[in-house]
N, C-alpha and C. Protein backbone atom coordinates (compact mmCIF):
# COMPACT_ATOMS: atom_id res chain seq x y z
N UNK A 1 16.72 -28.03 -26.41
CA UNK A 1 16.36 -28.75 -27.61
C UNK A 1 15.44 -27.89 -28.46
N UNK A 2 15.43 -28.19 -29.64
CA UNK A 2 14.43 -27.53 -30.30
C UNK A 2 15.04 -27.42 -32.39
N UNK A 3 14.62 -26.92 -32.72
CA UNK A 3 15.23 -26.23 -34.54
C UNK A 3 15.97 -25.09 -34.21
N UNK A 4 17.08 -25.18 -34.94
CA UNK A 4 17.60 -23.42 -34.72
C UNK A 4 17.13 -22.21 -35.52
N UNK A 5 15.78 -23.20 -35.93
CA UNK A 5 15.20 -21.74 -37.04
C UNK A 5 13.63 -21.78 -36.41
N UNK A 6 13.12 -20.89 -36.46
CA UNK A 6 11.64 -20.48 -36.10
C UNK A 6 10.65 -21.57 -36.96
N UNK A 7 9.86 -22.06 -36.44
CA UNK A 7 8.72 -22.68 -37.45
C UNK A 7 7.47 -21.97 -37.55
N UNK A 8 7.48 -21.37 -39.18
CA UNK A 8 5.61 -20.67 -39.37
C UNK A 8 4.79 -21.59 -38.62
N UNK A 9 3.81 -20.73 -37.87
CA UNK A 9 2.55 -21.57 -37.66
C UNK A 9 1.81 -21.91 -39.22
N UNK A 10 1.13 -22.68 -38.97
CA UNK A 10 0.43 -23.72 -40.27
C UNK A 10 -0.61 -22.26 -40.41
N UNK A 11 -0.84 -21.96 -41.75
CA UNK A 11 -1.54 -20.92 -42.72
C UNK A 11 -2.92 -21.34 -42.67
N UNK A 12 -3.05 -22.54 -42.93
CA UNK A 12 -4.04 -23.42 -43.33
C UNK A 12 -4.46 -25.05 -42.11
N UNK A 13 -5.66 -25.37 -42.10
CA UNK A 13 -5.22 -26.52 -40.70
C UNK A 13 -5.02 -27.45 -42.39
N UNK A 14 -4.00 -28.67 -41.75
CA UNK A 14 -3.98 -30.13 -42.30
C UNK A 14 -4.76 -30.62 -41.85
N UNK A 15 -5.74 -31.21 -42.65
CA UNK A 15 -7.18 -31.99 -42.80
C UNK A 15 -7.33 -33.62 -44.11
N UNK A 16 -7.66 -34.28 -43.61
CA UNK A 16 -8.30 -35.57 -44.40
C UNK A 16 -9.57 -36.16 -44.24
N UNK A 17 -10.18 -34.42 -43.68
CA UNK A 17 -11.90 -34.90 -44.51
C UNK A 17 -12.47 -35.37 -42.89
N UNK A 18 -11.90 -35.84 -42.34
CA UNK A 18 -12.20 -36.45 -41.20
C UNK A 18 -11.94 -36.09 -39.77
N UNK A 19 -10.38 -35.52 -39.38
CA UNK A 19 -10.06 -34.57 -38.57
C UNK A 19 -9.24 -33.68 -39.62
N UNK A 20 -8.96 -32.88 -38.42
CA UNK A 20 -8.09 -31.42 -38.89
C UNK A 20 -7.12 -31.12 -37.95
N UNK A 21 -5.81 -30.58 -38.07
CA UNK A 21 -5.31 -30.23 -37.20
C UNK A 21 -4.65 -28.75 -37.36
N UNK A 22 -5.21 -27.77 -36.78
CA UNK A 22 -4.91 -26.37 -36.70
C UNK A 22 -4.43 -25.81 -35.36
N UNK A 23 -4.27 -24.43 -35.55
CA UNK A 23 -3.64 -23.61 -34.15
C UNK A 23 -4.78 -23.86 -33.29
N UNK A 24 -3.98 -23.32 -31.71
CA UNK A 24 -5.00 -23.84 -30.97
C UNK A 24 -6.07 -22.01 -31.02
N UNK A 25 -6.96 -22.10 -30.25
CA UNK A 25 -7.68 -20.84 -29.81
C UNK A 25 -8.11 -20.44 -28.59
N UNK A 26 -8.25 -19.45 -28.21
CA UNK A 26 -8.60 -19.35 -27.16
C UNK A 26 -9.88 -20.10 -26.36
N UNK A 27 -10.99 -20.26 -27.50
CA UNK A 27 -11.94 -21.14 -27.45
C UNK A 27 -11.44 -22.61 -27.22
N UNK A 28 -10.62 -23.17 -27.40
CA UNK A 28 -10.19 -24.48 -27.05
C UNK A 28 -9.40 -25.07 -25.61
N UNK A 29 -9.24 -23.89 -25.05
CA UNK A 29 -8.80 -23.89 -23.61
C UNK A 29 -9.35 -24.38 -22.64
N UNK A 30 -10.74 -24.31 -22.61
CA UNK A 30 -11.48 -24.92 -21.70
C UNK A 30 -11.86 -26.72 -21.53
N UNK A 31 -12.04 -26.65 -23.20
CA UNK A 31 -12.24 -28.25 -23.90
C UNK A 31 -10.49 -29.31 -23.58
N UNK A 32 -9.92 -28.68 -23.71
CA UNK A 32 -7.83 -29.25 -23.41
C UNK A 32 -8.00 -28.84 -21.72
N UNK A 33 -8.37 -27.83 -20.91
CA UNK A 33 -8.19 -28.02 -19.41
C UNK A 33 -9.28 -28.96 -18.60
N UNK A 34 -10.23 -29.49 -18.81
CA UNK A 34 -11.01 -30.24 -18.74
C UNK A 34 -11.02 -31.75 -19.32
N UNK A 35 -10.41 -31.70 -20.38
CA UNK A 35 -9.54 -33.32 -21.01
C UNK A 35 -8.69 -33.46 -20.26
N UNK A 36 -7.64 -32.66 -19.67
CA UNK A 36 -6.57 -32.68 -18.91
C UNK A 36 -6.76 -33.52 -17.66
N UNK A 37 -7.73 -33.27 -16.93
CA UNK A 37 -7.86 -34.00 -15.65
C UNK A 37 -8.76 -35.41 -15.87
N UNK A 38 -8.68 -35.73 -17.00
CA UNK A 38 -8.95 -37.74 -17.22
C UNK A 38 -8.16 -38.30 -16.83
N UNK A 39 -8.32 -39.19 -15.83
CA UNK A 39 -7.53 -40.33 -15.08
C UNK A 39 -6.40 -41.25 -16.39
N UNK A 40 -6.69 -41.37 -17.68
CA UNK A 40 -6.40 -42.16 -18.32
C UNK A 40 -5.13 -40.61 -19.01
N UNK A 41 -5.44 -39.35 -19.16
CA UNK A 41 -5.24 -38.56 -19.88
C UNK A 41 -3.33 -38.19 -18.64
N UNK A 42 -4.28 -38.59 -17.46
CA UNK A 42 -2.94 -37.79 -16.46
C UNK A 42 -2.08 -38.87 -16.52
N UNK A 43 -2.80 -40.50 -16.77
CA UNK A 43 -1.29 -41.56 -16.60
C UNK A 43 -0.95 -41.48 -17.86
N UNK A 44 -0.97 -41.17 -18.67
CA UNK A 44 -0.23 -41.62 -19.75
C UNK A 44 0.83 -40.16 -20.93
N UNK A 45 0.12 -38.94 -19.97
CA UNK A 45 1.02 -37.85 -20.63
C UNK A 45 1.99 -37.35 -19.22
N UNK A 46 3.13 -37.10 -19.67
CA UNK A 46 4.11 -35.85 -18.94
C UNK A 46 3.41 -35.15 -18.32
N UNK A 47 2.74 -34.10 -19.23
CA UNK A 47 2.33 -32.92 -18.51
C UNK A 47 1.59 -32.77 -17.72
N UNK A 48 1.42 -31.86 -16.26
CA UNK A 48 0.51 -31.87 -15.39
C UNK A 48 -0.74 -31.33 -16.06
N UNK A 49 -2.15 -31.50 -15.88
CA UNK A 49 -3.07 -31.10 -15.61
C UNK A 49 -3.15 -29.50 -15.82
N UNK A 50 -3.69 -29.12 -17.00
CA UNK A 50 -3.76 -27.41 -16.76
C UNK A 50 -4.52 -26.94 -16.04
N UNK A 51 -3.78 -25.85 -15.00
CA UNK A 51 -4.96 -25.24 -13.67
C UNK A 51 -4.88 -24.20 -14.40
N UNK A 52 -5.86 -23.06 -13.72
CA UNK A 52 -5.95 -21.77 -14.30
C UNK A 52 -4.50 -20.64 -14.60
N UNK A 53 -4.01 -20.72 -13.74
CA UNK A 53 -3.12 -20.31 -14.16
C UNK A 53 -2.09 -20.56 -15.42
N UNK A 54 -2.02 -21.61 -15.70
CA UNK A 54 -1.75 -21.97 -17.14
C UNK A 54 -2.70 -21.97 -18.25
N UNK A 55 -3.63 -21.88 -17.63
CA UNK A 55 -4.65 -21.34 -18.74
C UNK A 55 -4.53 -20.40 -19.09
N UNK A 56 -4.35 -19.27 -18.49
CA UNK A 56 -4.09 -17.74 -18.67
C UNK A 56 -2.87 -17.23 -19.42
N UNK A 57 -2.17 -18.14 -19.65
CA UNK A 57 -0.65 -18.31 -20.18
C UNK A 57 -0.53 -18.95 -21.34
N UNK A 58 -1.91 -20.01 -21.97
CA UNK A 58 -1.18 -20.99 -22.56
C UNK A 58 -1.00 -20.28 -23.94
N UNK A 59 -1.99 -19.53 -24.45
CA UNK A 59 -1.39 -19.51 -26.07
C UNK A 59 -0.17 -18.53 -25.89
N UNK A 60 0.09 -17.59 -25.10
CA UNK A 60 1.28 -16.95 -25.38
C UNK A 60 2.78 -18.03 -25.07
N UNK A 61 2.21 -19.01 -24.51
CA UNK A 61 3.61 -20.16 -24.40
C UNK A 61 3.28 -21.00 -26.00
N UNK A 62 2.24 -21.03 -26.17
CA UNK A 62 1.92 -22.02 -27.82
C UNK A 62 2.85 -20.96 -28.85
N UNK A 63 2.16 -19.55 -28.65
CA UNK A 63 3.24 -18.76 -29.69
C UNK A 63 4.90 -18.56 -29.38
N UNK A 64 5.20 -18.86 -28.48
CA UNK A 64 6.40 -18.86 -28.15
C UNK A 64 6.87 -20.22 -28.36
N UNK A 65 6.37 -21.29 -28.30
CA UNK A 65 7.05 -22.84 -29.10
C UNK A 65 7.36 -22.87 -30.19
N UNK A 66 6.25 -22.13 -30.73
CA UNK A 66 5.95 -21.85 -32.46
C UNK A 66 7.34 -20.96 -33.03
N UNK A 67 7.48 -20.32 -32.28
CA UNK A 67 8.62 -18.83 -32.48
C UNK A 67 9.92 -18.90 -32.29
N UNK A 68 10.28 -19.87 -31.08
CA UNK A 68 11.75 -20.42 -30.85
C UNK A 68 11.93 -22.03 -31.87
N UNK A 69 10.82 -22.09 -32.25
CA UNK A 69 11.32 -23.52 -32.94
C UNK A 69 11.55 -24.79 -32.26
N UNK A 70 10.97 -24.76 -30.69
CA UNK A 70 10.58 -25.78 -30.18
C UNK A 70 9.87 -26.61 -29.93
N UNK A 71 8.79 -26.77 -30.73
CA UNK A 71 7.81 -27.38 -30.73
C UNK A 71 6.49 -27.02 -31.60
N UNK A 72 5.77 -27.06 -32.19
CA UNK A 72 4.07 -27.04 -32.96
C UNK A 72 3.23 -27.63 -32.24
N UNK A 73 2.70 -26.98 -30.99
CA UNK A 73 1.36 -27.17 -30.20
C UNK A 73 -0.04 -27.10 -31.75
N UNK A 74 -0.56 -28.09 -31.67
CA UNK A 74 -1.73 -27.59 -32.15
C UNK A 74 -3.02 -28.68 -32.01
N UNK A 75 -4.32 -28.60 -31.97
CA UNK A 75 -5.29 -28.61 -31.89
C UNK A 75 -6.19 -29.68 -32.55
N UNK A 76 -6.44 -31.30 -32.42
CA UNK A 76 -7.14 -31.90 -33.09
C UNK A 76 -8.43 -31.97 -33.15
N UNK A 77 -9.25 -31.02 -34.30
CA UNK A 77 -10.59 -30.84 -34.89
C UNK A 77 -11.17 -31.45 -35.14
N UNK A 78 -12.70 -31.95 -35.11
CA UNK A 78 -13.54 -32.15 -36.16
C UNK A 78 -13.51 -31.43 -37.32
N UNK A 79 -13.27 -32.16 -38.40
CA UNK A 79 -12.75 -31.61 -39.88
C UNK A 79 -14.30 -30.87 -40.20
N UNK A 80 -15.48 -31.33 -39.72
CA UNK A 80 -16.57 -30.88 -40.29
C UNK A 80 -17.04 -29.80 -39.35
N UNK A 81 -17.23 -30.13 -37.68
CA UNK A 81 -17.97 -28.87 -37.15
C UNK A 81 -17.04 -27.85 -36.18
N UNK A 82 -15.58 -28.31 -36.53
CA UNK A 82 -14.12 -27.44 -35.99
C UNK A 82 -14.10 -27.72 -34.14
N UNK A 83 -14.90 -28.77 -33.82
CA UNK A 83 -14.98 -28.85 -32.31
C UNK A 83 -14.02 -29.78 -32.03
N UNK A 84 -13.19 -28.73 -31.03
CA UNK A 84 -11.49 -29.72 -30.65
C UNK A 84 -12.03 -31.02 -30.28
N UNK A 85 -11.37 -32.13 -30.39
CA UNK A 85 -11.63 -33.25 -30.09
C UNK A 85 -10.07 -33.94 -29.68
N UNK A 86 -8.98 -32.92 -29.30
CA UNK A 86 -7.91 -34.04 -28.85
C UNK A 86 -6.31 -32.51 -28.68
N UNK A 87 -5.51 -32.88 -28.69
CA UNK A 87 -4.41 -31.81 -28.76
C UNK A 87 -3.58 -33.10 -29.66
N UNK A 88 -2.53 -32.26 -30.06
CA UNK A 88 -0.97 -32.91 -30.46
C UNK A 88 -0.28 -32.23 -30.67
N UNK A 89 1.10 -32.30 -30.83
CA UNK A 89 2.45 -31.54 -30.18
C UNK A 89 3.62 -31.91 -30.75
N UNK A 90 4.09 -31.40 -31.72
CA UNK A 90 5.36 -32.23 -32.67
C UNK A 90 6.49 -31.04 -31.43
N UNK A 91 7.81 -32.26 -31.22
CA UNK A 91 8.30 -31.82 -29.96
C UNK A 91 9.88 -31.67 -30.97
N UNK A 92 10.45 -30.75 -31.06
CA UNK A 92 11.95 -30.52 -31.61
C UNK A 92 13.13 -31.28 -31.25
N UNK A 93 13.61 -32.08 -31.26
CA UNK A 93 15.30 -32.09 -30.87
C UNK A 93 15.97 -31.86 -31.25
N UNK A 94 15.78 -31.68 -32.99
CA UNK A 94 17.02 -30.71 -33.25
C UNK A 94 16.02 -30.23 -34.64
N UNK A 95 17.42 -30.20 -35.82
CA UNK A 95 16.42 -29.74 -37.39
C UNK A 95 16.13 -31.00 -37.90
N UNK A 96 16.55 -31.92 -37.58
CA UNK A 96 15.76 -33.11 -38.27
C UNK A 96 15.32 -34.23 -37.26
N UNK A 97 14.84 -34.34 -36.41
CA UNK A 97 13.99 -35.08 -35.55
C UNK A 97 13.05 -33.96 -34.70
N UNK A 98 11.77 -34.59 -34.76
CA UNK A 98 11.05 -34.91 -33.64
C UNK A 98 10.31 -35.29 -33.09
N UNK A 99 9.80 -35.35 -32.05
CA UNK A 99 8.58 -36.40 -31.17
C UNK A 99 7.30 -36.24 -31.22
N UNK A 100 6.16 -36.80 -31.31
CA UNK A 100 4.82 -36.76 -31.57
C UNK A 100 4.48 -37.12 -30.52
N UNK A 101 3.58 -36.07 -29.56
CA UNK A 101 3.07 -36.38 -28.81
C UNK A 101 1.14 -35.98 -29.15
N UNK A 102 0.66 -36.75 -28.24
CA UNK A 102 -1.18 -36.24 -28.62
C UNK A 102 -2.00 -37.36 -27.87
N UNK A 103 -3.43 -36.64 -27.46
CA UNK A 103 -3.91 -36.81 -26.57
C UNK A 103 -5.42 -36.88 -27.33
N UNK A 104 -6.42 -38.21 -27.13
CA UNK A 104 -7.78 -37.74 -27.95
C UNK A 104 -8.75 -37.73 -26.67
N UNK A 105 -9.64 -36.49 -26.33
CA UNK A 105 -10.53 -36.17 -25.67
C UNK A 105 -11.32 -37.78 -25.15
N UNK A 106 -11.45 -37.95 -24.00
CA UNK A 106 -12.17 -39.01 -23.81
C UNK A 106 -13.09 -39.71 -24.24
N UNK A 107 -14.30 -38.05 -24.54
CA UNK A 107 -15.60 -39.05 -25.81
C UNK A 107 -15.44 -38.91 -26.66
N UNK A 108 -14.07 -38.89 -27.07
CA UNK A 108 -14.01 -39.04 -28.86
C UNK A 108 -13.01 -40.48 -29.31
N UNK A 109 -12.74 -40.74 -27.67
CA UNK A 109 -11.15 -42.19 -27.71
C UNK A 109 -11.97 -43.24 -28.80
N UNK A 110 -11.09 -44.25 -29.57
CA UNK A 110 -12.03 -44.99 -30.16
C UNK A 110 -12.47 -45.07 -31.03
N UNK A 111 -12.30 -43.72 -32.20
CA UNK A 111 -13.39 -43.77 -33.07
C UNK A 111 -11.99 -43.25 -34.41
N UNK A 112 -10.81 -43.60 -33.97
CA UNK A 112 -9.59 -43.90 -34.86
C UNK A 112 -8.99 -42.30 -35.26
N UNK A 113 -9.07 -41.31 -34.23
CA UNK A 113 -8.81 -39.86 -34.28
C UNK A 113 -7.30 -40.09 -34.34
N UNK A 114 -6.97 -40.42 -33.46
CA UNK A 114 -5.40 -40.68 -32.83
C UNK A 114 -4.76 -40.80 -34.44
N UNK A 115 -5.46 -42.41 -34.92
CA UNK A 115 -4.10 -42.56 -36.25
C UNK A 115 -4.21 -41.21 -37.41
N UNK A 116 -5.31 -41.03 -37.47
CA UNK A 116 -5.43 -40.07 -38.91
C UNK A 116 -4.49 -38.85 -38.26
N UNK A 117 -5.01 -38.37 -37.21
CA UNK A 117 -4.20 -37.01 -36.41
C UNK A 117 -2.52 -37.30 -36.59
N UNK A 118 -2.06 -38.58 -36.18
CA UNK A 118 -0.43 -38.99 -35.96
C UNK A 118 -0.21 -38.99 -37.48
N UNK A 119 -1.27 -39.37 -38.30
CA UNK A 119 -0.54 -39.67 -40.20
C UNK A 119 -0.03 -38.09 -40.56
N UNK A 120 -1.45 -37.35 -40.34
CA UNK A 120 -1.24 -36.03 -40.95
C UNK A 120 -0.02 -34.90 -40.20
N UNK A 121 0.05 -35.25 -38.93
CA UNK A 121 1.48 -34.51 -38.44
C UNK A 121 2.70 -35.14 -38.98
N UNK A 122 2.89 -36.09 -38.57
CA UNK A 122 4.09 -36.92 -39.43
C UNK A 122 4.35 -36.77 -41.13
N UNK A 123 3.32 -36.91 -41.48
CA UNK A 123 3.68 -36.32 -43.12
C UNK A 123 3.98 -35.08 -43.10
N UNK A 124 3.25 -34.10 -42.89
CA UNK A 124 3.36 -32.77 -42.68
C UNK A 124 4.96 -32.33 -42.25
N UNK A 125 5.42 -32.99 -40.85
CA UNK A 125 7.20 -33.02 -40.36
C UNK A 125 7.55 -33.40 -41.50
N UNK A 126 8.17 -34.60 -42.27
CA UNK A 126 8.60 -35.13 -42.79
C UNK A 126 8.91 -34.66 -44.38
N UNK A 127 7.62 -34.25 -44.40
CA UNK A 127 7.71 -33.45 -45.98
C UNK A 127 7.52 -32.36 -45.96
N UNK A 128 7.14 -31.48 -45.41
CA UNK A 128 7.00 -29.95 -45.68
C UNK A 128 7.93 -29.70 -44.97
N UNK A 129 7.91 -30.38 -43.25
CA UNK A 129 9.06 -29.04 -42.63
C UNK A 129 10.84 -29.87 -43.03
N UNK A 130 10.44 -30.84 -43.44
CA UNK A 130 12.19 -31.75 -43.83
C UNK A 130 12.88 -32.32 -43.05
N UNK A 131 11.65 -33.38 -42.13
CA UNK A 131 12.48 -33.50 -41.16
C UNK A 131 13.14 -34.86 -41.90
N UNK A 132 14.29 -35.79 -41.27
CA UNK A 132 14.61 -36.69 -41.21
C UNK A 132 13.79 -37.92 -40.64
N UNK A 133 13.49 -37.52 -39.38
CA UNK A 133 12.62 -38.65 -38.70
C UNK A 133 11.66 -38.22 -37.36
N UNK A 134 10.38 -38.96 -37.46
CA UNK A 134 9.68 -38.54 -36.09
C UNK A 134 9.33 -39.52 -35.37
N UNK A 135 9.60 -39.78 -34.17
CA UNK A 135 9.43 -40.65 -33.01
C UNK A 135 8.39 -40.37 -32.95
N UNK A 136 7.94 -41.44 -31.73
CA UNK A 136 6.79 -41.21 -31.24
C UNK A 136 7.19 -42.54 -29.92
N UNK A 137 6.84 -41.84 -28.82
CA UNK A 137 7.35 -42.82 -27.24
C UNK A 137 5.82 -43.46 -26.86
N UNK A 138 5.97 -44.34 -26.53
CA UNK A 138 4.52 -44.85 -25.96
C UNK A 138 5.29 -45.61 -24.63
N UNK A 139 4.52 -45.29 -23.43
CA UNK A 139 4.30 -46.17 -22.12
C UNK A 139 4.39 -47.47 -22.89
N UNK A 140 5.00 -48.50 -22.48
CA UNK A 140 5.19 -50.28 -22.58
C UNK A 140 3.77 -50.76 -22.14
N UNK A 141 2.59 -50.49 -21.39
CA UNK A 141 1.80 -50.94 -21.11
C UNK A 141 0.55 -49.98 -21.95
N UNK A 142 0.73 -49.33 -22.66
CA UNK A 142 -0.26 -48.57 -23.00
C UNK A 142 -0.48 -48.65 -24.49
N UNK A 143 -1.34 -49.89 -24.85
CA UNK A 143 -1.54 -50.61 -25.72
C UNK A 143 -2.06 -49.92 -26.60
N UNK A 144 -3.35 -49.11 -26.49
CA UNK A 144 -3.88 -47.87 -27.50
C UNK A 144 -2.68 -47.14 -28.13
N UNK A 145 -1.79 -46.36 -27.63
CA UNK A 145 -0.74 -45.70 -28.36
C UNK A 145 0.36 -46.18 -29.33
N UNK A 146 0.74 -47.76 -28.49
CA UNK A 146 1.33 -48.92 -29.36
C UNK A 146 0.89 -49.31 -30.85
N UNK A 147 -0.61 -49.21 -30.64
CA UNK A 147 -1.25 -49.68 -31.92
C UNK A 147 -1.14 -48.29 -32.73
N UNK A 148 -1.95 -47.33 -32.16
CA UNK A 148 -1.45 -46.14 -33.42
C UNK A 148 -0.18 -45.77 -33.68
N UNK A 149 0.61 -46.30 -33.20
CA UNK A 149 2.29 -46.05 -33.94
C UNK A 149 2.65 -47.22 -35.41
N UNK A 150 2.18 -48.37 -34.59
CA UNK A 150 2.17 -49.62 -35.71
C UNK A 150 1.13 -49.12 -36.74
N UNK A 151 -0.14 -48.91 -36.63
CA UNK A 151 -0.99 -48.36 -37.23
C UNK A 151 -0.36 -46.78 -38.78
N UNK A 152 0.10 -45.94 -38.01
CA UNK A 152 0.44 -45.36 -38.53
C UNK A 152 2.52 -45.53 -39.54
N UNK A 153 2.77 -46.36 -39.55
CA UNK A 153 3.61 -46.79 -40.15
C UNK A 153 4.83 -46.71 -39.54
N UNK A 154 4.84 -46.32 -38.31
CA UNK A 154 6.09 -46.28 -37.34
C UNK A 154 6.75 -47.15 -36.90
N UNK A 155 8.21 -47.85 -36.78
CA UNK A 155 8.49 -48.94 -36.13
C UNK A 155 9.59 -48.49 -35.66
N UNK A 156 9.08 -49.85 -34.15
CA UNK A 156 9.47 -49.45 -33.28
C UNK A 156 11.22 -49.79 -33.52
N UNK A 157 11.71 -49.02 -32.48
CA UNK A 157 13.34 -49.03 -32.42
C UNK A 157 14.04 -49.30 -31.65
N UNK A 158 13.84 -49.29 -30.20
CA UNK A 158 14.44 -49.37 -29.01
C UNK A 158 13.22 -49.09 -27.72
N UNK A 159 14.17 -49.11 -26.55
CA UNK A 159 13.00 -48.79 -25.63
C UNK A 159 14.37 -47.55 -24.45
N UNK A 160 13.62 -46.86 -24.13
CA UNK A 160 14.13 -46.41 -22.71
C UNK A 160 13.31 -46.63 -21.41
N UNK A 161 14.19 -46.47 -20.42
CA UNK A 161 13.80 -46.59 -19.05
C UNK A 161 13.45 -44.94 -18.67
N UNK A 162 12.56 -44.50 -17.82
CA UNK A 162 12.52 -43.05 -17.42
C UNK A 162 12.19 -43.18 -16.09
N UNK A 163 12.78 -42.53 -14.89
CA UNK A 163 12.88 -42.32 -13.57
C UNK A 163 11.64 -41.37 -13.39
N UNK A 164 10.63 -41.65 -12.57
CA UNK A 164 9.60 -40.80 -12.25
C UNK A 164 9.78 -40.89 -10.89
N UNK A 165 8.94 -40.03 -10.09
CA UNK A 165 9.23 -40.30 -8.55
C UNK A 165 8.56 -41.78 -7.74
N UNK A 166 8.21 -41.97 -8.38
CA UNK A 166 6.99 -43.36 -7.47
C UNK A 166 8.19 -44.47 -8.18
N UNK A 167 9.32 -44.43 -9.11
CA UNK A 167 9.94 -45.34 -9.78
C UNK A 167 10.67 -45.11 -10.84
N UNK A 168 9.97 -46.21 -11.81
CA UNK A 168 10.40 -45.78 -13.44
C UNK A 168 9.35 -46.87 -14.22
N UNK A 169 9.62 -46.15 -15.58
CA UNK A 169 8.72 -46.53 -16.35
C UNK A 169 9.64 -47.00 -17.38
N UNK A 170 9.22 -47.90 -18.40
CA UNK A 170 9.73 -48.38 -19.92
C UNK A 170 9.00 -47.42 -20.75
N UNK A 171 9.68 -46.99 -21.87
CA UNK A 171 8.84 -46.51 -22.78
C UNK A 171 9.51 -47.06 -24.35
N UNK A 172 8.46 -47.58 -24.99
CA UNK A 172 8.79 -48.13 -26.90
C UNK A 172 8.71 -46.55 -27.40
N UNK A 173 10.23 -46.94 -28.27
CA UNK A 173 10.33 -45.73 -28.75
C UNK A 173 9.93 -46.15 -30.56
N UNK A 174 9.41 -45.69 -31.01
CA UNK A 174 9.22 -45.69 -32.85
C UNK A 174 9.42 -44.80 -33.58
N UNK A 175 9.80 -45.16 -34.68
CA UNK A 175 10.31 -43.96 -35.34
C UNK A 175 9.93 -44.01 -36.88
N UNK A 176 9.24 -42.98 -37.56
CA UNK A 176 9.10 -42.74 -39.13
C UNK A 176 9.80 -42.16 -39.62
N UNK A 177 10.46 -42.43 -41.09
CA UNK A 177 11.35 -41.38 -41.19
C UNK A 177 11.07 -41.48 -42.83
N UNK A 178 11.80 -40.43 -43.28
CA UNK A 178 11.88 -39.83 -45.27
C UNK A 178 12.08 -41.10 -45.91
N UNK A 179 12.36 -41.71 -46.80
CA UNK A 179 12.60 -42.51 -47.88
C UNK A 179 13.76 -42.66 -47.93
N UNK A 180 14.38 -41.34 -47.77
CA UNK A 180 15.78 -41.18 -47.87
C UNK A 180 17.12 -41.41 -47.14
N UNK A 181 16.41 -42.00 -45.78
CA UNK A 181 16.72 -41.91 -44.42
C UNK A 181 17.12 -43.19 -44.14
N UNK A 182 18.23 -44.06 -43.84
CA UNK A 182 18.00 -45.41 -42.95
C UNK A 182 18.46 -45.62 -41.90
N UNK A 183 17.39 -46.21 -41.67
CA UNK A 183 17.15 -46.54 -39.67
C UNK A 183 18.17 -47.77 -39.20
């Protein structure tokens, strides 16, 4: 999965005064492998837990998402003192969809990072890079993510089932899309 064309990394971070969302840095590795192992952070994302060894790896895999056109890893800021406060991850499936994923640092949950972070990627897909439409999956029980999808103007569409090893899970799928677009 992914775009069949390369996506520039962002020149500039997208900002509304309040957060920012730019490339990640090497400086932000420690602040994202340490968010990583929150009890709340491991049930509710895919990805395992970054150990060191993926630490040592990660921006040359961030520039390589960036480069094959599979994805825009990047970095949710404090717009004022640039201190990461969260990750998010626009995920490819093809040239016109894709998935929003993102994660807000534990002492920052709460204080409405999540919606401004999900507005400014989603506009950003939608109008600059052209997409058609961007999902966004939330866990069925994971009420915080539910609300910033409704929050951020997303509705929902369907649900899937996903096989994990302990079972399966439901997940609400939502979707924003162009003006131009009907759902």
């Amino acid at each position: 999965m992914g775009r069949s064309t390369p996506i520039e990394p962002l020149s500039q971070p997208l900002a509304d005064g309040v957060v920012a969302l730019r490339l990640r840095r090497a400086s932000d590795l420690h602040p994202i492998q340490a968010a990583g192992r929150d009890p709340d952070t491991v049930r509710w994302l895919d990805d395992p837990p970054m150990d060191d060894a993926a630490r040592r790896t990660s921006l040359s895999r961030v520039e390589e998402a960036w480069r094959t056109g599979r994805a825009a890893p990047l970095v949710i800021a404090d717009a004022l003192t640039d201190e990461p406060v969260g990750i998010i991850n626009l995920q490819f499936r093809d040239d016109d969809v894709a998935t929003v994923a993102y994660s807000v640092f534990p002492a920052r949950r709460g204080h409405g990072i999540a919606p401004r972070a999900v507005r400014l990627l989603a506009s950003w897909a939608l109008h600059e890079l052209g997409l058609r439409q961007v999902l966004l999956e939330a866990d069925e029980d994971n009420a915080a993510s539910i609300r910033v999808a409704e929050k951020c103007g997303f509705r929902r569409t369907g649900s899937r089932t996903e096989e994990q090893g302990d079972g399966s899970r439901t997940l609400l799928v939502f979707a924003r899309a162009t003006a131009r677009t009907s759902m």
